[in-house]
PDB file of N, CA and C in Angstrom:
ATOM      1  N   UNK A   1     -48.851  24.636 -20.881  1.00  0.00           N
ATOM      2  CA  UNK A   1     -47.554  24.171 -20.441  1.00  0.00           C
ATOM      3  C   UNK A   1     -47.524  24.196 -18.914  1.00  0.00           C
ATOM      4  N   UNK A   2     -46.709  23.103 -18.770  1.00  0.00           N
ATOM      5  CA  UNK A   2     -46.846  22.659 -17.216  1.00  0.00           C
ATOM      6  C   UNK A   2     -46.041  23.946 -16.122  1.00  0.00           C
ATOM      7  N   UNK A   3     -46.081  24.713 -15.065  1.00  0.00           N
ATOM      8  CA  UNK A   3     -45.147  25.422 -14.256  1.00  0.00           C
ATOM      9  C   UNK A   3     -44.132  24.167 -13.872  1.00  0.00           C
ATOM     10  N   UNK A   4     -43.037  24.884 -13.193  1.00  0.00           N
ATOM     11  CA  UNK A   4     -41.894  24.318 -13.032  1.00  0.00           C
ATOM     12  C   UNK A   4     -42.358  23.597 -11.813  1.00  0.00           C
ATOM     13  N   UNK A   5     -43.348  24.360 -10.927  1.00  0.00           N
ATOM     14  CA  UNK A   5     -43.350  23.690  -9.390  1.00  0.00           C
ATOM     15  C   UNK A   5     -44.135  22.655  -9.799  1.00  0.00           C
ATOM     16  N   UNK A   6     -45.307  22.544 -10.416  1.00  0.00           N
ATOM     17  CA  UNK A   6     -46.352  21.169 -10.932  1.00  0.00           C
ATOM     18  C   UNK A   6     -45.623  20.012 -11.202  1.00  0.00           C
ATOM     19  N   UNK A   7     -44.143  20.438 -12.601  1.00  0.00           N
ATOM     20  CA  UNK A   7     -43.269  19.819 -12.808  1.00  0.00           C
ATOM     21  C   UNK A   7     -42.538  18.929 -11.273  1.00  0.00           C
ATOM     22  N   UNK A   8     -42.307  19.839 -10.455  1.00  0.00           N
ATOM     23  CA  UNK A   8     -41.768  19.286  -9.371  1.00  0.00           C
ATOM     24  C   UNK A   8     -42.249  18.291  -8.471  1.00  0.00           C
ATOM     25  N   UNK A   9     -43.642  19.112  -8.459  1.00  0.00           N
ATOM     26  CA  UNK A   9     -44.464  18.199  -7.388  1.00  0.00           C
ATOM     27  C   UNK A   9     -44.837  16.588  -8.332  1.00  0.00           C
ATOM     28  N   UNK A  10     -45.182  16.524  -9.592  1.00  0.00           N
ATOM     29  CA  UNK A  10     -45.049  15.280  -9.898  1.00  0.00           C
ATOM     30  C   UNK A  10     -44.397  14.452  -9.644  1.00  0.00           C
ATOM     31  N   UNK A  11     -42.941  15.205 -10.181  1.00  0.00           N
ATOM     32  CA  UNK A  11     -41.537  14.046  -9.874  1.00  0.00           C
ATOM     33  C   UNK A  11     -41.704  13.831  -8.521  1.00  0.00           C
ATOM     34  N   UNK A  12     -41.259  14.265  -7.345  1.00  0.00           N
ATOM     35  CA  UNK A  12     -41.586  14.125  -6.343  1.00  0.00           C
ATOM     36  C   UNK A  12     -42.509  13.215  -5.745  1.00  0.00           C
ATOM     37  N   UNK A  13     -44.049  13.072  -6.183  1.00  0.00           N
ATOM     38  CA  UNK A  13     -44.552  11.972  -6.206  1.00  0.00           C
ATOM     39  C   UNK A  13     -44.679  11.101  -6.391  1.00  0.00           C
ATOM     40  N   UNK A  14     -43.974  10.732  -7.534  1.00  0.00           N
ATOM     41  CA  UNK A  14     -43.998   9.404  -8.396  1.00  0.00           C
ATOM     42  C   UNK A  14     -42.499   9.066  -8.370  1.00  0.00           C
ATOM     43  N   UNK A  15     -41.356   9.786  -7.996  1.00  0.00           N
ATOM     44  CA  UNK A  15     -39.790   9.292  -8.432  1.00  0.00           C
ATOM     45  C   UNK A  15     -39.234   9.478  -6.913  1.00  0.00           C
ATOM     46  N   UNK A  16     -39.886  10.138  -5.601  1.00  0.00           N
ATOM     47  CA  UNK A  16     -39.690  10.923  -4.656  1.00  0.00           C
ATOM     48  C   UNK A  16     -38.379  12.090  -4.079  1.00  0.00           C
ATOM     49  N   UNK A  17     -38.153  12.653  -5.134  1.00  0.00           N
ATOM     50  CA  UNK A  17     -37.310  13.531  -5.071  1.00  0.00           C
ATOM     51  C   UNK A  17     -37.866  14.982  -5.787  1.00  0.00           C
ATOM     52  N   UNK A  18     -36.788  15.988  -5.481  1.00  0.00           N
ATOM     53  CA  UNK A  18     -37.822  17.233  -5.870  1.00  0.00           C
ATOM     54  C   UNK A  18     -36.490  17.413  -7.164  1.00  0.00           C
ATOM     55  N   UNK A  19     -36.851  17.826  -8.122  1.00  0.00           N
ATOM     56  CA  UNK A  19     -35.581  18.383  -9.247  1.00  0.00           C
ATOM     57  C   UNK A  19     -35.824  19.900  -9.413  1.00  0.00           C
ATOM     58  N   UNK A  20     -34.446  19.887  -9.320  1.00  0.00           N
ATOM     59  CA  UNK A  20     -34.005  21.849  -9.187  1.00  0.00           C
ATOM     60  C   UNK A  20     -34.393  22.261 -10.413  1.00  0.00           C
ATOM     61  N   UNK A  21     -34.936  23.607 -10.427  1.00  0.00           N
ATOM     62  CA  UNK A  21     -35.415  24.101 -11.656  1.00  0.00           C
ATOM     63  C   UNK A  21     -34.302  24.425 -12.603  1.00  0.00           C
ATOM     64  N   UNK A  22     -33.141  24.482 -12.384  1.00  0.00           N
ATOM     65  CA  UNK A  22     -32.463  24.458 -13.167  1.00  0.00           C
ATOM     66  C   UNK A  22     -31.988  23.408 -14.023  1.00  0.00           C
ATOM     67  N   UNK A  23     -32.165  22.132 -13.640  1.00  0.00           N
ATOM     68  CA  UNK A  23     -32.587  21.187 -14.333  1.00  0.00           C
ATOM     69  C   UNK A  23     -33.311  20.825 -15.031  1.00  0.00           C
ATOM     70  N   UNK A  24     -34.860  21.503 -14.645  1.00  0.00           N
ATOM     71  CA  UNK A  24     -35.864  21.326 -15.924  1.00  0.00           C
ATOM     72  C   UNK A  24     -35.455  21.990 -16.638  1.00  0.00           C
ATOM     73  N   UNK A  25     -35.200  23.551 -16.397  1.00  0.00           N
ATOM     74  CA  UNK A  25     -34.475  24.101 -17.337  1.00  0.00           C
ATOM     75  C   UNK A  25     -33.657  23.370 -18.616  1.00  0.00           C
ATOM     76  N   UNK A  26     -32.900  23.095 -17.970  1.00  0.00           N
ATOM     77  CA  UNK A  26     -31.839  22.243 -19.270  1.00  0.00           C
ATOM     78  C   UNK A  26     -32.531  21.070 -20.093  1.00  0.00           C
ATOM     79  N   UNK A  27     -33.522  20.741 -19.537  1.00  0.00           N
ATOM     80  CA  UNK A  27     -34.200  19.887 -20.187  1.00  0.00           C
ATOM     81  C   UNK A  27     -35.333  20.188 -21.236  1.00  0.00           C
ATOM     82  N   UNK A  28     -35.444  21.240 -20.945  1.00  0.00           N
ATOM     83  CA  UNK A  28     -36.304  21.816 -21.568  1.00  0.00           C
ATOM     84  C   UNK A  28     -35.567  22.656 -22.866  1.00  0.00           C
ATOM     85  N   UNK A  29     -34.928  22.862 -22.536  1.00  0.00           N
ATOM     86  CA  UNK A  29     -33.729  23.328 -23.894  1.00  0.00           C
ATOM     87  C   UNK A  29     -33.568  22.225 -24.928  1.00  0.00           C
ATOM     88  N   UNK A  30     -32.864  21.148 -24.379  1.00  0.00           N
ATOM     89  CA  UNK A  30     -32.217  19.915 -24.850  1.00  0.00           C
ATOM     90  C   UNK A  30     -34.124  19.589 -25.928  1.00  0.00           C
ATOM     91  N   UNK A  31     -35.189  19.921 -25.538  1.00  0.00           N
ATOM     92  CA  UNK A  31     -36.254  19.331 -26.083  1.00  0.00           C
ATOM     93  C   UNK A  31     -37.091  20.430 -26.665  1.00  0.00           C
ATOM     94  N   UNK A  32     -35.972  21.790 -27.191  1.00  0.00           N
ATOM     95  CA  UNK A  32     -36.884  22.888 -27.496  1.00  0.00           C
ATOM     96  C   UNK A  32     -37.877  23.697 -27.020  1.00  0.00           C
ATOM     97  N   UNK A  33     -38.239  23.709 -25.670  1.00  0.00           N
ATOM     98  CA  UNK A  33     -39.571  23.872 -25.283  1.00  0.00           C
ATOM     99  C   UNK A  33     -39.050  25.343 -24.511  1.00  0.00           C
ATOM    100  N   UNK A  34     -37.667  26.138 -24.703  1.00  0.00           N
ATOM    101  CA  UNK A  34     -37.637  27.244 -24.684  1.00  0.00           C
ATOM    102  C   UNK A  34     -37.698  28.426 -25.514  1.00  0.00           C
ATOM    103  N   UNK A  35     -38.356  29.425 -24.544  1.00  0.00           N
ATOM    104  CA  UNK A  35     -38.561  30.685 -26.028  1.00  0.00           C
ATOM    105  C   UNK A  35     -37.581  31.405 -26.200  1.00  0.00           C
ATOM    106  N   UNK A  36     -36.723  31.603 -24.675  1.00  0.00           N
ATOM    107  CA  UNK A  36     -35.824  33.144 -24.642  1.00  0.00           C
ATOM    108  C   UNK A  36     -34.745  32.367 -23.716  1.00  0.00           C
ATOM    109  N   UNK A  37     -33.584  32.823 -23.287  1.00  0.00           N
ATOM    110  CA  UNK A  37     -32.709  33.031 -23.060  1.00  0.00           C
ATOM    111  C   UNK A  37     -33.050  33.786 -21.662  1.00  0.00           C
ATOM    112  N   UNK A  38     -32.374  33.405 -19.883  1.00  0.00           N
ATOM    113  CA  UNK A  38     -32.434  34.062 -19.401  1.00  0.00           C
ATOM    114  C   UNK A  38     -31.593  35.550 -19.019  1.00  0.00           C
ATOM    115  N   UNK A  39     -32.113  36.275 -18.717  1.00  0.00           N
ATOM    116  CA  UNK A  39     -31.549  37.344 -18.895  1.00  0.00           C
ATOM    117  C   UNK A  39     -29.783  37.651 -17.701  1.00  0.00           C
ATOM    118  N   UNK A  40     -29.918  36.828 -16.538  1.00  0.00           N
ATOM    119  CA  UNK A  40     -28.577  36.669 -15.803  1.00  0.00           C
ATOM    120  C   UNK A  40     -28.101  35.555 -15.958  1.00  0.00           C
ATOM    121  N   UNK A  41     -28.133  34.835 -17.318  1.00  0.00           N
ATOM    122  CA  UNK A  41     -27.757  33.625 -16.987  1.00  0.00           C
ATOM    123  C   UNK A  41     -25.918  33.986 -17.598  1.00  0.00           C
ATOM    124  N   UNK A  42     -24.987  33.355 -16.861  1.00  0.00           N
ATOM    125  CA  UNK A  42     -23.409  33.753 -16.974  1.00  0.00           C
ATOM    126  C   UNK A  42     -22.929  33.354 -18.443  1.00  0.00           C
ATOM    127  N   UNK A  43     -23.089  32.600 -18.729  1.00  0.00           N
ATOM    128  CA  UNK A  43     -21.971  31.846 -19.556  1.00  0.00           C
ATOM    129  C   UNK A  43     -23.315  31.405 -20.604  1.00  0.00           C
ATOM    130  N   UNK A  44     -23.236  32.025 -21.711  1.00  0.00           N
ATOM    131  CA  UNK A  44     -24.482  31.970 -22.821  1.00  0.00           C
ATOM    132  C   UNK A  44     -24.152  30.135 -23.365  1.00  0.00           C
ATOM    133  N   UNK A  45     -23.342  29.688 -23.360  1.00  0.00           N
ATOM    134  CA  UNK A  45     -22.818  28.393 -24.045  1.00  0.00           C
ATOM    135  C   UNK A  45     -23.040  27.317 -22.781  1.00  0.00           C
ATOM    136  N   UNK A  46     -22.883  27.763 -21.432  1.00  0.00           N
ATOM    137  CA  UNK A  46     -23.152  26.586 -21.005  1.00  0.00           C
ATOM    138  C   UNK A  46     -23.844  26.602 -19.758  1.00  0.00           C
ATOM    139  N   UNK A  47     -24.292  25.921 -18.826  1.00  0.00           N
ATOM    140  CA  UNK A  47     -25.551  25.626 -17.910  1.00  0.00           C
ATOM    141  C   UNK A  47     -24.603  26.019 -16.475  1.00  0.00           C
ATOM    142  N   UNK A  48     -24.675  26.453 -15.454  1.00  0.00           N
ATOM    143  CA  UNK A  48     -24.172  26.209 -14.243  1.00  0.00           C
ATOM    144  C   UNK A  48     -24.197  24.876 -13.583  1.00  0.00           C
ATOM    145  N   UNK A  49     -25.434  24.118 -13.861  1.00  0.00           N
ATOM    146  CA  UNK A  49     -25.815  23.004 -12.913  1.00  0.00           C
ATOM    147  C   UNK A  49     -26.747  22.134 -14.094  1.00  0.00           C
ATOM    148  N   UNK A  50     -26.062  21.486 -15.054  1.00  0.00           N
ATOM    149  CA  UNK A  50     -27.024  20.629 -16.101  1.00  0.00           C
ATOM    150  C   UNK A  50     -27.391  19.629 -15.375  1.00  0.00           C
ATOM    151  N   UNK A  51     -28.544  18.710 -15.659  1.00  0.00           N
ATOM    152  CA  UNK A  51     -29.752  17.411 -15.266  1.00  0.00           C
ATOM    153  C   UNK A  51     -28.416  16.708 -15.412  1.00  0.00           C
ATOM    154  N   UNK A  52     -28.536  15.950 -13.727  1.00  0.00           N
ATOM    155  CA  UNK A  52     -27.891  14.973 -14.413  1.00  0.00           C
ATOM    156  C   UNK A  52     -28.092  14.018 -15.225  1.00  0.00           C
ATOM    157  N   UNK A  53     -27.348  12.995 -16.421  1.00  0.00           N
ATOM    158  CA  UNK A  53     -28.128  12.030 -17.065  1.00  0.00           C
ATOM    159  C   UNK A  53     -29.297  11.128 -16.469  1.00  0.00           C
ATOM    160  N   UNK A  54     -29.397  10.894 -15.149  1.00  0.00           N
ATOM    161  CA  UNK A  54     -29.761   9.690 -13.818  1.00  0.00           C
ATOM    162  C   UNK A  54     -31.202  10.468 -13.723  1.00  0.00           C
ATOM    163  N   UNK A  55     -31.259  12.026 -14.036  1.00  0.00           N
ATOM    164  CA  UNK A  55     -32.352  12.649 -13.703  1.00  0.00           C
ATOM    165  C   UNK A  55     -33.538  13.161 -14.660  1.00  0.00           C
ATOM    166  N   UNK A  56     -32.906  13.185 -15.414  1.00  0.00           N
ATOM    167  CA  UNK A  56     -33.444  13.276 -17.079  1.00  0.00           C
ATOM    168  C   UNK A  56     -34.516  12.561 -17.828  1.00  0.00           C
ATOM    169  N   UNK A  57     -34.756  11.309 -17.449  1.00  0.00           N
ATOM    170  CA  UNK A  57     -35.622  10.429 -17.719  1.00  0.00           C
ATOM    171  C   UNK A  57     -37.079  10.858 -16.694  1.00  0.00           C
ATOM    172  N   UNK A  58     -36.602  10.987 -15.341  1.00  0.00           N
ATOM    173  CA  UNK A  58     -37.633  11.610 -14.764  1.00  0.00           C
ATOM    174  C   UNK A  58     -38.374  12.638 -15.382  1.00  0.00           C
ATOM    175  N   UNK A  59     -37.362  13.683 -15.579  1.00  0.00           N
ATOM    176  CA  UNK A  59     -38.206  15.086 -16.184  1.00  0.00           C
ATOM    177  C   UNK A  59     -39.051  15.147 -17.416  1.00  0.00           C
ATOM    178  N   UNK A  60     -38.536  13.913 -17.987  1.00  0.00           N
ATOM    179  CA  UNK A  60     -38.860  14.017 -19.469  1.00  0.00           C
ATOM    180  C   UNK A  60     -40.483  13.146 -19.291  1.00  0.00           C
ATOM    181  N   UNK A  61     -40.713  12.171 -18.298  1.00  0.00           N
ATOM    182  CA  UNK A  61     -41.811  11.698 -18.089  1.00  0.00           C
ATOM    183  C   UNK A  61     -42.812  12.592 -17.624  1.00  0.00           C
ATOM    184  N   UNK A  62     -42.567  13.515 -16.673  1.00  0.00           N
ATOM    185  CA  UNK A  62     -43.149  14.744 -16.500  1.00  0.00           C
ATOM    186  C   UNK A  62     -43.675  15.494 -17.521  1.00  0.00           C
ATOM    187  N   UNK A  63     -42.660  15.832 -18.247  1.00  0.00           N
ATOM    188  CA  UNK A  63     -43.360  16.848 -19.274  1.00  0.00           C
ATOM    189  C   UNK A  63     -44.469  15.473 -20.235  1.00  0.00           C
ATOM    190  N   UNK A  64     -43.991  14.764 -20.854  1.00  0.00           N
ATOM    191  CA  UNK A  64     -45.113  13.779 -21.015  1.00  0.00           C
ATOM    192  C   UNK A  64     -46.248  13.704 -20.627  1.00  0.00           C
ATOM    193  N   UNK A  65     -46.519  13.471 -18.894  1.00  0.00           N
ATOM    194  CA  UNK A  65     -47.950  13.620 -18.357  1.00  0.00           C
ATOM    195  C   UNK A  65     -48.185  14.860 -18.648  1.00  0.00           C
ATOM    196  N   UNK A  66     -47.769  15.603 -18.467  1.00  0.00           N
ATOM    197  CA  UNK A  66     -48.375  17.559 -19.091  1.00  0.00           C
ATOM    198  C   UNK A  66     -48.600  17.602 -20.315  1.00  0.00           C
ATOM    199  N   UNK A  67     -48.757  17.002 -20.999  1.00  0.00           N
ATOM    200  CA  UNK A  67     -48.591  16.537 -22.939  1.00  0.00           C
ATOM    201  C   UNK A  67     -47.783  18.104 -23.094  1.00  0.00           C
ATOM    202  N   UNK A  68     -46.792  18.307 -22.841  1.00  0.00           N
ATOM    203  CA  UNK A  68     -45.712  18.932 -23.112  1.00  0.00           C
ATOM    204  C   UNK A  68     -44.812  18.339 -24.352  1.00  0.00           C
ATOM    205  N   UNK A  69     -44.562  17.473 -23.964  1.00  0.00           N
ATOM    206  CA  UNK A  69     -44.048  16.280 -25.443  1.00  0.00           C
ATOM    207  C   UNK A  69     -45.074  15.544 -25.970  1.00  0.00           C
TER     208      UNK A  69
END
């Protein structure tokens, strides 16, 4: 499985923007690819800062090249 920064530095290359890890985060939920629950995260039901929809397609191509999906 891909790290979050690899994750980054792809998008970044190919989309040229960097996406906040809290975004892969959520994306990575939304596609199962989490094990645990973080341990300070506030509000168990919902995200501080979810992907936006606009950003989502990026991440998800990412995990793709990582054969993550």
């Amino acid at each position: 499985m891909a790290t979050y920064k690899e994750i980054q530095d792809f998008v970044l290359t190919t989309r040229g923007y960097t996406p906040k890890s809290c975004w892969i985060a959520d994306v990575k939920e939304e596609h199962h690819l989490t094990t645990r629950r973080a341990p300070n995260r506030k509000d168990e039901d919902q995200r501080s800062y979810p992907c936006p929809e606009t950003k989502r397609p990026d991440i998800v191509t990412a995990f793709k090249h990582f054969g993550m999906l």
